[in-house]
N, C-alpha and C. Protein backbone atom coordinates (compact mmCIF):
# COMPACT_ATOMS: atom_id res chain seq x y z
N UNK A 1 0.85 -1.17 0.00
CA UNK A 1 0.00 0.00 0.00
C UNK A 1 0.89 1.24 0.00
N UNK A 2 0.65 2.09 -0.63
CA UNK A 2 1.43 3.74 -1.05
C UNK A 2 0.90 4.15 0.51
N UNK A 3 1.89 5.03 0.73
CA UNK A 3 1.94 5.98 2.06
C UNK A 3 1.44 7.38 1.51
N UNK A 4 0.02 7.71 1.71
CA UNK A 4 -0.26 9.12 1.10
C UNK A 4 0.53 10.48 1.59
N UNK A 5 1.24 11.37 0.39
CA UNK A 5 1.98 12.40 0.49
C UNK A 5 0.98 13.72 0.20
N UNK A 6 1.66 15.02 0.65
CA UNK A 6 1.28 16.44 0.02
C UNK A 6 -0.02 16.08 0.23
N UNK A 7 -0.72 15.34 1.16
CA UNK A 7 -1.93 15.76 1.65
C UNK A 7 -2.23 17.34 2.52
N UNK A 8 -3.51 17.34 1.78
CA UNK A 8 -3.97 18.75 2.31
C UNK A 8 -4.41 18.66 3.46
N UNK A 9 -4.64 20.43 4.11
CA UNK A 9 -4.41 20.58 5.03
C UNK A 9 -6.00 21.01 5.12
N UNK A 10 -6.84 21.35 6.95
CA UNK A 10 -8.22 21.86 6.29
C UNK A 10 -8.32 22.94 5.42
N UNK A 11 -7.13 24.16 5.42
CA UNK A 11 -7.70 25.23 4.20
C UNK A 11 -7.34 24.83 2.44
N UNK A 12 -6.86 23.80 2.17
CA UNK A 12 -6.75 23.19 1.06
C UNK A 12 -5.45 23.49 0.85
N UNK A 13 -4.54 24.12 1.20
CA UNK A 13 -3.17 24.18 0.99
C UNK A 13 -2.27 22.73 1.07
N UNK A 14 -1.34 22.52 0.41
CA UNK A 14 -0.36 20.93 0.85
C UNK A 14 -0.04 21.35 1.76
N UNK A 15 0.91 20.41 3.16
CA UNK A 15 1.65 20.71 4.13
C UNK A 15 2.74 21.14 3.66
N UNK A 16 3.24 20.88 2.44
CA UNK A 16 4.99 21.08 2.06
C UNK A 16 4.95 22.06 1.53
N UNK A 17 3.74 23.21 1.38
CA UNK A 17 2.96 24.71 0.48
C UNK A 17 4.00 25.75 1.54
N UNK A 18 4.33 26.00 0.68
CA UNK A 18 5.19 27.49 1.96
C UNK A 18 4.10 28.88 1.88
N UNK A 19 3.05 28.77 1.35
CA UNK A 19 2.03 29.53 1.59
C UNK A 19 1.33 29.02 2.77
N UNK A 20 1.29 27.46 3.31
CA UNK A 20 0.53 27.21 3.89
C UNK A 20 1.17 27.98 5.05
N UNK A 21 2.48 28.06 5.70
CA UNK A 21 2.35 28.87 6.95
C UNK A 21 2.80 30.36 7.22
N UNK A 22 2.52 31.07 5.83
CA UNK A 22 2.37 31.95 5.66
C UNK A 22 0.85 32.24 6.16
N UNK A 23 -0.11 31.97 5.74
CA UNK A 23 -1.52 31.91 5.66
C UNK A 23 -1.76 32.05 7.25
N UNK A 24 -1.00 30.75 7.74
CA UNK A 24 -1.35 30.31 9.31
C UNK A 24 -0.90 31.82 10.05
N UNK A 25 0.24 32.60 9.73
CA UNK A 25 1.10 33.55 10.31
C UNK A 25 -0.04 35.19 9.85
N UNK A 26 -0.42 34.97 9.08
CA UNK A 26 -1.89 36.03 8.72
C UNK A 26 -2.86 35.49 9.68
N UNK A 27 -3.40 34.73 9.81
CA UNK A 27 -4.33 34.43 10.37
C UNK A 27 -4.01 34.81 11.94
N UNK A 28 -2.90 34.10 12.67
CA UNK A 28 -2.41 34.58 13.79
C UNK A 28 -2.49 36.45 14.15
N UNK A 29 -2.21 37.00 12.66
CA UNK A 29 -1.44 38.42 12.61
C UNK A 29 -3.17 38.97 12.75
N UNK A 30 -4.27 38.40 12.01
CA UNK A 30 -5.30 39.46 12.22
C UNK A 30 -6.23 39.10 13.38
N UNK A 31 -6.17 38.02 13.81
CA UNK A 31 -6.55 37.96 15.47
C UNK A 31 -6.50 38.49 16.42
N UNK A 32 -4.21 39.09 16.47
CA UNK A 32 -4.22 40.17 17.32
C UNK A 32 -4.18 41.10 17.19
N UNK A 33 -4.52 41.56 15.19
CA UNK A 33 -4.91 43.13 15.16
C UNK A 33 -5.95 43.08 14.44
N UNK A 34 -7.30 43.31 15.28
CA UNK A 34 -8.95 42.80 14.58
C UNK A 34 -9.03 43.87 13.60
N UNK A 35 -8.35 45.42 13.70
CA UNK A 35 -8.66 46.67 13.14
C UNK A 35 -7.89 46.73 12.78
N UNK A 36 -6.52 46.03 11.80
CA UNK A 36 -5.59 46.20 10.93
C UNK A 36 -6.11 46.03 9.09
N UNK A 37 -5.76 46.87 8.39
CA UNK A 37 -6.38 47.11 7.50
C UNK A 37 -6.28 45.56 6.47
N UNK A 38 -5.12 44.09 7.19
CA UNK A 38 -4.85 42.77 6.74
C UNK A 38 -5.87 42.51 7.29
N UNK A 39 -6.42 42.55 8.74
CA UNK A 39 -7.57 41.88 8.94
C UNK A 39 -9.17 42.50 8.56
N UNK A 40 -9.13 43.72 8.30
CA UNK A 40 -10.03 44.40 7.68
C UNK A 40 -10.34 43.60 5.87
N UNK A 41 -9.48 43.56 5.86
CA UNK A 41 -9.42 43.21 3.72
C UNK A 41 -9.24 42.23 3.59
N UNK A 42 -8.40 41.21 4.43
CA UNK A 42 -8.30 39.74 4.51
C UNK A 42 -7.55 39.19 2.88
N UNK A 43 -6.53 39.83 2.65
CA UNK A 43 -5.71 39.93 1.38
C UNK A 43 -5.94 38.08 1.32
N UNK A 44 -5.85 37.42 -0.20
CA UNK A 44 -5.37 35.85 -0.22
C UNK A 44 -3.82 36.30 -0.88
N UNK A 45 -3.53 35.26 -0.49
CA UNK A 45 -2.16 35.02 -0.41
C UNK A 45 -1.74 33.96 -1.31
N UNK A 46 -1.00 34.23 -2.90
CA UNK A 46 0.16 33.04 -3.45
C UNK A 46 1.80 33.38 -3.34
N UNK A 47 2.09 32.49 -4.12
CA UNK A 47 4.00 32.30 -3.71
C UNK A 47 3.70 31.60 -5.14
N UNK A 48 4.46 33.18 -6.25
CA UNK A 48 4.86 32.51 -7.36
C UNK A 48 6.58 32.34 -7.86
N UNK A 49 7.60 31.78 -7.85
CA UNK A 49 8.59 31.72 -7.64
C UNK A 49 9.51 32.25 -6.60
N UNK A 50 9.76 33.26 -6.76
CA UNK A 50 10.05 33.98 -5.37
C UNK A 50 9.31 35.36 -5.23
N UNK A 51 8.45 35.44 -5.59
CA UNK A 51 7.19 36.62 -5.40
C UNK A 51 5.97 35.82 -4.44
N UNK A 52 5.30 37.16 -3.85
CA UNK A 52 4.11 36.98 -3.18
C UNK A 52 3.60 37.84 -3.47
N UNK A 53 2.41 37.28 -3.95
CA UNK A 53 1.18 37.81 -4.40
C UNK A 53 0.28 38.33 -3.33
N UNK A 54 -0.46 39.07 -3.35
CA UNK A 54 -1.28 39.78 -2.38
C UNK A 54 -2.68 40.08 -2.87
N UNK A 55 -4.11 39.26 -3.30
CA UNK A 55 -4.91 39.74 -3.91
C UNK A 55 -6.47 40.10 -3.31
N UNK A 56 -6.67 41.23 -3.12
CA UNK A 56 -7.93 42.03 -2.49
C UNK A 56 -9.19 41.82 -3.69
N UNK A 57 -9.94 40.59 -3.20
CA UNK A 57 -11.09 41.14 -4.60
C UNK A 57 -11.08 39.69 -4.69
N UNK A 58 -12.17 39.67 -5.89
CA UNK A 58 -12.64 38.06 -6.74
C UNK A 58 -11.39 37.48 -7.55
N UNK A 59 -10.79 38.85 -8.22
CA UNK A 59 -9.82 37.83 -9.22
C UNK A 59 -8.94 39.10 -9.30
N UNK A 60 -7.91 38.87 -10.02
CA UNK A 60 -6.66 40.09 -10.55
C UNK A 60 -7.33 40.85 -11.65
N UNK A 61 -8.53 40.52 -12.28
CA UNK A 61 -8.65 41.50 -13.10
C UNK A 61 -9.97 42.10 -12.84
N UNK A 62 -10.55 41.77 -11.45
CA UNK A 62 -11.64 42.45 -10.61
C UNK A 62 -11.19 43.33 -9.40
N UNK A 63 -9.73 43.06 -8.96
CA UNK A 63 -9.36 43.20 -7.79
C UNK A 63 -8.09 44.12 -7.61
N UNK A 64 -7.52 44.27 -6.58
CA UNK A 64 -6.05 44.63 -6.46
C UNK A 64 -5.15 44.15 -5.91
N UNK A 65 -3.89 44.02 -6.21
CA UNK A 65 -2.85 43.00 -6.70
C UNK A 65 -1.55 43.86 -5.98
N UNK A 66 -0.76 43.36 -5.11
CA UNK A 66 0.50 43.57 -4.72
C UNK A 66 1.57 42.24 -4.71
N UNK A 67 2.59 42.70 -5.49
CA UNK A 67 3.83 41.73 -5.51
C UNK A 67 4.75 42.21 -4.62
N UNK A 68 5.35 41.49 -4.74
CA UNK A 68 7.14 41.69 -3.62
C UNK A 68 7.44 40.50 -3.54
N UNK A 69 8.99 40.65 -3.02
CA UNK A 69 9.67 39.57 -2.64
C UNK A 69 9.56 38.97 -0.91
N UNK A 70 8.13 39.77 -0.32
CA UNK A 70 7.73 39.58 1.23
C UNK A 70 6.93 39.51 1.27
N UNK A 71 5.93 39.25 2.03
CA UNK A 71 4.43 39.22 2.24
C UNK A 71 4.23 40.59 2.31
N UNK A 72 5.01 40.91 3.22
CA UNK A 72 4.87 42.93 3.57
C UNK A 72 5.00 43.64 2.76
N UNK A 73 5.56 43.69 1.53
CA UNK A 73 6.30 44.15 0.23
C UNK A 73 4.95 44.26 -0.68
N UNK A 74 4.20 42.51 -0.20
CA UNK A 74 3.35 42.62 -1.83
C UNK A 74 1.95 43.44 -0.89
């Protein structure tokens, strides 16, 4: 029997996703700031090579979009 890998996690991210504890570290971050404009807007979060994406809205071409090479950046 195969040993199941890159199983997801409950928010659908893999465990081996380096977004996934990024995500976890937002989530932590707008808990203890309920009135921070991250927990106000609740940005989603990708990791496209060495960029992070930052996207406010339905989609990138409904929404607004910050890159960087940090979470803080994009």
């Amino acid at each position: 029997m195969r040993k199941k890998t890159n199983i997801a996690s409950k928010n659908g991210f893999r465990r081996d996703d380096p977004t996934l504890r990024a995500v976890e570290e937002m989530e932590l971050y707008r808990a203890a700031h309920p009135g921070s404009p991250a927990a106000v807007r609740q940005p989603r979060l990708f990791i496209r090579g060495q960029l992070w994406i930052a996207l406010l809205g339905p989609s990138v071409e409904e929404g607004i979009v910050g890159i960087g090479p940090t979470i803080e950046a994009a």
